[in-house]
PDB file of N, CA and C in Angstrom:
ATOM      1  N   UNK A   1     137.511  87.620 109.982  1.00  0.00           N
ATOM      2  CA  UNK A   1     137.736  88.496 108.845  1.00  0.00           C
ATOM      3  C   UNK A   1     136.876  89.748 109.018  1.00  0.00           C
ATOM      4  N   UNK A   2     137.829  90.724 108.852  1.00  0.00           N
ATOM      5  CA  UNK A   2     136.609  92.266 109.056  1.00  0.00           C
ATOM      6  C   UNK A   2     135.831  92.355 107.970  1.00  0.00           C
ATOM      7  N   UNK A   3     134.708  93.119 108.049  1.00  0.00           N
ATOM      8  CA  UNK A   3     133.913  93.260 107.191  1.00  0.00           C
ATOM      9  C   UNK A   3     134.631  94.656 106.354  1.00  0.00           C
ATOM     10  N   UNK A   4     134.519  94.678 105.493  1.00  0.00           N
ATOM     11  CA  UNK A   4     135.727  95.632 104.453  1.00  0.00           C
ATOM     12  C   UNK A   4     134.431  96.796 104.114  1.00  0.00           C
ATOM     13  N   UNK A   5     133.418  96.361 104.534  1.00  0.00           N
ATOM     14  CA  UNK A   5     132.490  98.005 103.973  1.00  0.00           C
ATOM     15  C   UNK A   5     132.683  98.467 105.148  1.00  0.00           C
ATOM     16  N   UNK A   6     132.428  98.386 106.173  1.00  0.00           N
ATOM     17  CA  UNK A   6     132.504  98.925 107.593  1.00  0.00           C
ATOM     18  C   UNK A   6     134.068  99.380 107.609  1.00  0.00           C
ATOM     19  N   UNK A   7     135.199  98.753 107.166  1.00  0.00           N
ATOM     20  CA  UNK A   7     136.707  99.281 108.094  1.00  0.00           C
ATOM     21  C   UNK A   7     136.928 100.116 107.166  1.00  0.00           C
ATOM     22  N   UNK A   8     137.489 101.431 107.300  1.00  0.00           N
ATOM     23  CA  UNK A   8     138.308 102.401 106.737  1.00  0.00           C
ATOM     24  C   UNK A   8     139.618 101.533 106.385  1.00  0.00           C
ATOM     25  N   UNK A   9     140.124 101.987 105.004  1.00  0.00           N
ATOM     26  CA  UNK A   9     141.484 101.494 104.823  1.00  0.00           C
ATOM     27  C   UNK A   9     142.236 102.641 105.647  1.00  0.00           C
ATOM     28  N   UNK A  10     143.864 101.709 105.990  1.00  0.00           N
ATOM     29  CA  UNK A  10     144.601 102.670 106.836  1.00  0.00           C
ATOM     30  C   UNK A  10     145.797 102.193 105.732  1.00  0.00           C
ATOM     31  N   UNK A  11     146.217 103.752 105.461  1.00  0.00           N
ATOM     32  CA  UNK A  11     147.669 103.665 104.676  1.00  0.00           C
ATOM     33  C   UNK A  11     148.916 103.895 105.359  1.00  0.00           C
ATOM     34  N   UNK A  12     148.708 104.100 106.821  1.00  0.00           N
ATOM     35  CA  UNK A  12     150.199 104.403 106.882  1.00  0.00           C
ATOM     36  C   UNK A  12     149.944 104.540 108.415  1.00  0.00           C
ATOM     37  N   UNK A  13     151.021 103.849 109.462  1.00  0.00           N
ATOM     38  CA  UNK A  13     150.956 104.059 110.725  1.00  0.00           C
ATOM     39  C   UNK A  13     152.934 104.458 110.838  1.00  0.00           C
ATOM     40  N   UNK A  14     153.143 105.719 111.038  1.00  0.00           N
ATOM     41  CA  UNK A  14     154.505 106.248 111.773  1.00  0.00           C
ATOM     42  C   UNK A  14     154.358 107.000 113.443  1.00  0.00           C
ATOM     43  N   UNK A  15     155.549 107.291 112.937  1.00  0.00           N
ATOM     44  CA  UNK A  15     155.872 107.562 114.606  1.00  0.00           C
ATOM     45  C   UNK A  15     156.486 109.355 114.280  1.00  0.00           C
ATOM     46  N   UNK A  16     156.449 109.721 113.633  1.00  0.00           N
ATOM     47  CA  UNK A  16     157.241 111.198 112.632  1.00  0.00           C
ATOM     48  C   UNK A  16     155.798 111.878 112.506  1.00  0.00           C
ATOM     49  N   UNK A  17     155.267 112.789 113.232  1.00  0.00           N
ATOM     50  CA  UNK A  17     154.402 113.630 113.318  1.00  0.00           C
ATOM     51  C   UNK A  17     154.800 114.213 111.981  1.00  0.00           C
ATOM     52  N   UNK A  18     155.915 114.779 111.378  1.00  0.00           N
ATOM     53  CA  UNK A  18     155.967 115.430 110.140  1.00  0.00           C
ATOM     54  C   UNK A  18     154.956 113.986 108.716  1.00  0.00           C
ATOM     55  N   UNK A  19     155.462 112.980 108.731  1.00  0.00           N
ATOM     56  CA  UNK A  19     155.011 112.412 108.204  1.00  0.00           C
ATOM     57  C   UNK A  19     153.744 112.303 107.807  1.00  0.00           C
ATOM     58  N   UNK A  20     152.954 112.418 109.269  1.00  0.00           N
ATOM     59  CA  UNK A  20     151.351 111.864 109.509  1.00  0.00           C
ATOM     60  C   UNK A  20     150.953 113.094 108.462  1.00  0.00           C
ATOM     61  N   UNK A  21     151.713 114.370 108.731  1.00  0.00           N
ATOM     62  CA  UNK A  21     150.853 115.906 108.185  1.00  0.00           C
ATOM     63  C   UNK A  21     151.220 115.451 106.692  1.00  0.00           C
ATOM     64  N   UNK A  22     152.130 114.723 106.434  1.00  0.00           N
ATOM     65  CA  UNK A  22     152.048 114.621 105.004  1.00  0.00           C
ATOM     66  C   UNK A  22     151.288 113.995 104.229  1.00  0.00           C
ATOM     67  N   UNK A  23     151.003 112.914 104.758  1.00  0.00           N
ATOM     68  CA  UNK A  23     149.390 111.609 104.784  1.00  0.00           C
ATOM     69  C   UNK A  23     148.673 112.545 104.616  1.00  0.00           C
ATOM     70  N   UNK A  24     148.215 112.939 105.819  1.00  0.00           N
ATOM     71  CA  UNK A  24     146.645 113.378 105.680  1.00  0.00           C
ATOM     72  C   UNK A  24     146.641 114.460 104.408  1.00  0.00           C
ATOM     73  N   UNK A  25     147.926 115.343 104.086  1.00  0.00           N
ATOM     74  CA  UNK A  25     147.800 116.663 103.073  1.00  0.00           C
ATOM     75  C   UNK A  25     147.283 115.908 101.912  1.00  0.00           C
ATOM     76  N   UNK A  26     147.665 114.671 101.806  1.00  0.00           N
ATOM     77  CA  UNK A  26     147.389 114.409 100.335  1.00  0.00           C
ATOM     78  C   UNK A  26     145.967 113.230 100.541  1.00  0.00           C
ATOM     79  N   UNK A  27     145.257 113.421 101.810  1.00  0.00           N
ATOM     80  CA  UNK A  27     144.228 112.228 102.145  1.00  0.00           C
ATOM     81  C   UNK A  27     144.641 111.035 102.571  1.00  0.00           C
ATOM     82  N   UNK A  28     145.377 110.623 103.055  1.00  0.00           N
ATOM     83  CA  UNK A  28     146.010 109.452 103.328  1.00  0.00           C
ATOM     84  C   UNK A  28     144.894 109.364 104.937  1.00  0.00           C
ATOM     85  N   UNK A  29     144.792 107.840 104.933  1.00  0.00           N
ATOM     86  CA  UNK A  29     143.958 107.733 106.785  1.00  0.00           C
ATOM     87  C   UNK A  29     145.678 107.503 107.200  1.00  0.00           C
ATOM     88  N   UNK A  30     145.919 107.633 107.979  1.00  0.00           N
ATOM     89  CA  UNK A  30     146.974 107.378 108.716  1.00  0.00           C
ATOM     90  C   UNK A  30     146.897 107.454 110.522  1.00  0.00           C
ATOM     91  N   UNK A  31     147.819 106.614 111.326  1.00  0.00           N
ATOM     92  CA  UNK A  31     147.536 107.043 112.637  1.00  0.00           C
ATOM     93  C   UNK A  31     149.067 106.640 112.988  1.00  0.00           C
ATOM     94  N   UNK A  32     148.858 108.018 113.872  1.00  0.00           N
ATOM     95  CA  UNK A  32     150.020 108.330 114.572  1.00  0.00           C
ATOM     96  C   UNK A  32     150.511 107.791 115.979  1.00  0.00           C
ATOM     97  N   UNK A  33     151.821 106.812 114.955  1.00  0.00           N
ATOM     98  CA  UNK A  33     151.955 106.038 117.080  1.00  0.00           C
ATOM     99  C   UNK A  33     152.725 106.434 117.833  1.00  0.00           C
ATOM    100  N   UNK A  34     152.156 106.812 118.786  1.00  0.00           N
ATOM    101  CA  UNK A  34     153.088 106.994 119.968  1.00  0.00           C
ATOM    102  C   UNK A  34     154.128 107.044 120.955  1.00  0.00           C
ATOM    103  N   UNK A  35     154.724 106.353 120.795  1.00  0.00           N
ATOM    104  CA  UNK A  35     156.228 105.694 121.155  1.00  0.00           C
ATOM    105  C   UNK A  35     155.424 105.542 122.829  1.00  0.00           C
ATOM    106  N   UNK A  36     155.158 106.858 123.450  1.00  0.00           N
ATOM    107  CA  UNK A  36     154.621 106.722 125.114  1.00  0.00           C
ATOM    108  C   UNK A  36     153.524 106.031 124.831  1.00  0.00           C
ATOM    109  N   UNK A  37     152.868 105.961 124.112  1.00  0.00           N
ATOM    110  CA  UNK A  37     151.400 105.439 124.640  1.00  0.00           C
ATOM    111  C   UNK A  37     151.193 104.173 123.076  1.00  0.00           C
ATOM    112  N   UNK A  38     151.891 103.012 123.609  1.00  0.00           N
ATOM    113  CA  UNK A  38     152.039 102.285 122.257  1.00  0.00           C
ATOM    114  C   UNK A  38     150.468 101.333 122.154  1.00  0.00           C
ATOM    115  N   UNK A  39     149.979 101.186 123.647  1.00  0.00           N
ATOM    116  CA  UNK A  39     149.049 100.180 123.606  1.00  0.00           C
ATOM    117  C   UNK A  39     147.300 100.908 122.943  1.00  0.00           C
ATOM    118  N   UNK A  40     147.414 102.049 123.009  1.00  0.00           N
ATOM    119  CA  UNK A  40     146.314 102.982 122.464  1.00  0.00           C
ATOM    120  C   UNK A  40     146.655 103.022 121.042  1.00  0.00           C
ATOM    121  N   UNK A  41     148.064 103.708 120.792  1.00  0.00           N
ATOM    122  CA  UNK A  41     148.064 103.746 118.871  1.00  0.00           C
ATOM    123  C   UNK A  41     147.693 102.348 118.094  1.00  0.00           C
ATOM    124  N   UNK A  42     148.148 101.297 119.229  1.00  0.00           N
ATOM    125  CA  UNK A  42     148.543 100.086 118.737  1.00  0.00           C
ATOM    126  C   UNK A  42     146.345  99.634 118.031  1.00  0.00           C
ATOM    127  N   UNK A  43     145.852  99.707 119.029  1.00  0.00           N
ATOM    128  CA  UNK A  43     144.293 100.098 119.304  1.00  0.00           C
ATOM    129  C   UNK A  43     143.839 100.964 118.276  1.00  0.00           C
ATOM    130  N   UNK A  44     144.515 101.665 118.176  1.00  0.00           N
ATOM    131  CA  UNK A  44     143.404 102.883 117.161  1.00  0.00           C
ATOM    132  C   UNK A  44     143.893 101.988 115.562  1.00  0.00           C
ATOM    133  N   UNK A  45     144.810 101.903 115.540  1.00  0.00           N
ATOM    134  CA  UNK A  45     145.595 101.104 113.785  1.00  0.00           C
ATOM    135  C   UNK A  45     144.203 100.176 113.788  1.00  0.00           C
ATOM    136  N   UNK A  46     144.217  98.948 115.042  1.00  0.00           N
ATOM    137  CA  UNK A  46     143.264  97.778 114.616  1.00  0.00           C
ATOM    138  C   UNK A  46     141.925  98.304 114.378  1.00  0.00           C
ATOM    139  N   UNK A  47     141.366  99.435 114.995  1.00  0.00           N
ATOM    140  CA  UNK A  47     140.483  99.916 115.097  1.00  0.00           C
ATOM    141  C   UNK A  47     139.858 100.734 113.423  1.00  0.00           C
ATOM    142  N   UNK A  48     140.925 100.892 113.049  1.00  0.00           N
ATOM    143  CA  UNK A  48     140.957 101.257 111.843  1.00  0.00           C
ATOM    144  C   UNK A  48     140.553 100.061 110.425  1.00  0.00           C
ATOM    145  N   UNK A  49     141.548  98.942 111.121  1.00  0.00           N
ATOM    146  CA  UNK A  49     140.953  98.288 109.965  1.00  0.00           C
ATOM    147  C   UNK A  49     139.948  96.718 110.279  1.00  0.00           C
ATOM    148  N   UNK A  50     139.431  97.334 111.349  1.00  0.00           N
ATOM    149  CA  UNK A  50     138.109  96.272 112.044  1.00  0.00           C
ATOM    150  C   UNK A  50     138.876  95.316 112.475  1.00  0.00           C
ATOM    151  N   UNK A  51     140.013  95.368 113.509  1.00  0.00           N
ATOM    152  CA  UNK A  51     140.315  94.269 113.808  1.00  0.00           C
ATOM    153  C   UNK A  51     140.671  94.016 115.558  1.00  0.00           C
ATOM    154  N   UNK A  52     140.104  93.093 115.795  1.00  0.00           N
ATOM    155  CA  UNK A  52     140.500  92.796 117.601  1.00  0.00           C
ATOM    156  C   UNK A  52     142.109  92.153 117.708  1.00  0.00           C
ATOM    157  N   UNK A  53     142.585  92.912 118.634  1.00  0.00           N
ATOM    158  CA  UNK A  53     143.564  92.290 119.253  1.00  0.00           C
ATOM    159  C   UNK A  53     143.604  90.686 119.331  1.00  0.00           C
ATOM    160  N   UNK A  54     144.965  90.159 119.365  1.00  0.00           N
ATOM    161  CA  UNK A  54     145.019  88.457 119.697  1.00  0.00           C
ATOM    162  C   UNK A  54     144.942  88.369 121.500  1.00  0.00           C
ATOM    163  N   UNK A  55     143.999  87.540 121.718  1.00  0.00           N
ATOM    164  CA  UNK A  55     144.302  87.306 123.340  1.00  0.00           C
ATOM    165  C   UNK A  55     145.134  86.308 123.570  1.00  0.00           C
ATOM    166  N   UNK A  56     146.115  87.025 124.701  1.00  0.00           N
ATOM    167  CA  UNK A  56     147.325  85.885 125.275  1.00  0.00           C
ATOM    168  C   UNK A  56     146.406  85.061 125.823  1.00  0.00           C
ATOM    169  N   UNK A  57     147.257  83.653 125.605  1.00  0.00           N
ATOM    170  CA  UNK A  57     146.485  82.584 126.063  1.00  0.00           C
ATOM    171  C   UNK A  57     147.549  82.170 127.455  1.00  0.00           C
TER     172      UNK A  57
END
């Protein structure tokens, strides 16, 4: 379980660059995924709300 004082809440993960500018205009955390680079956005989202990836077993 993440520790909730440490993680930023994340409101919104798209793929619509118009979108993200609309998040942030009104303060929204949001992160923008990538379609090319899915394993980094995918990373920055968990990263956002203190969380590690599942390891394949």
């Amino acid at each position: 379980m993440p520790d909730v004082n440490q993680s930023l809440v994340l409101n919104s993960v798209d793929d619509q660059h118009r979108n993200i500018i609309g998040a942030q205009a009104v303060s929204m955390c949001c992160v923008e995924f990538g379609v090319m680079a899915q394993a980094q956005s995918y990373q920055e989202a968990l990263d956002h709300l203190g969380l590690q990836p599942e390891e394949k077993i």
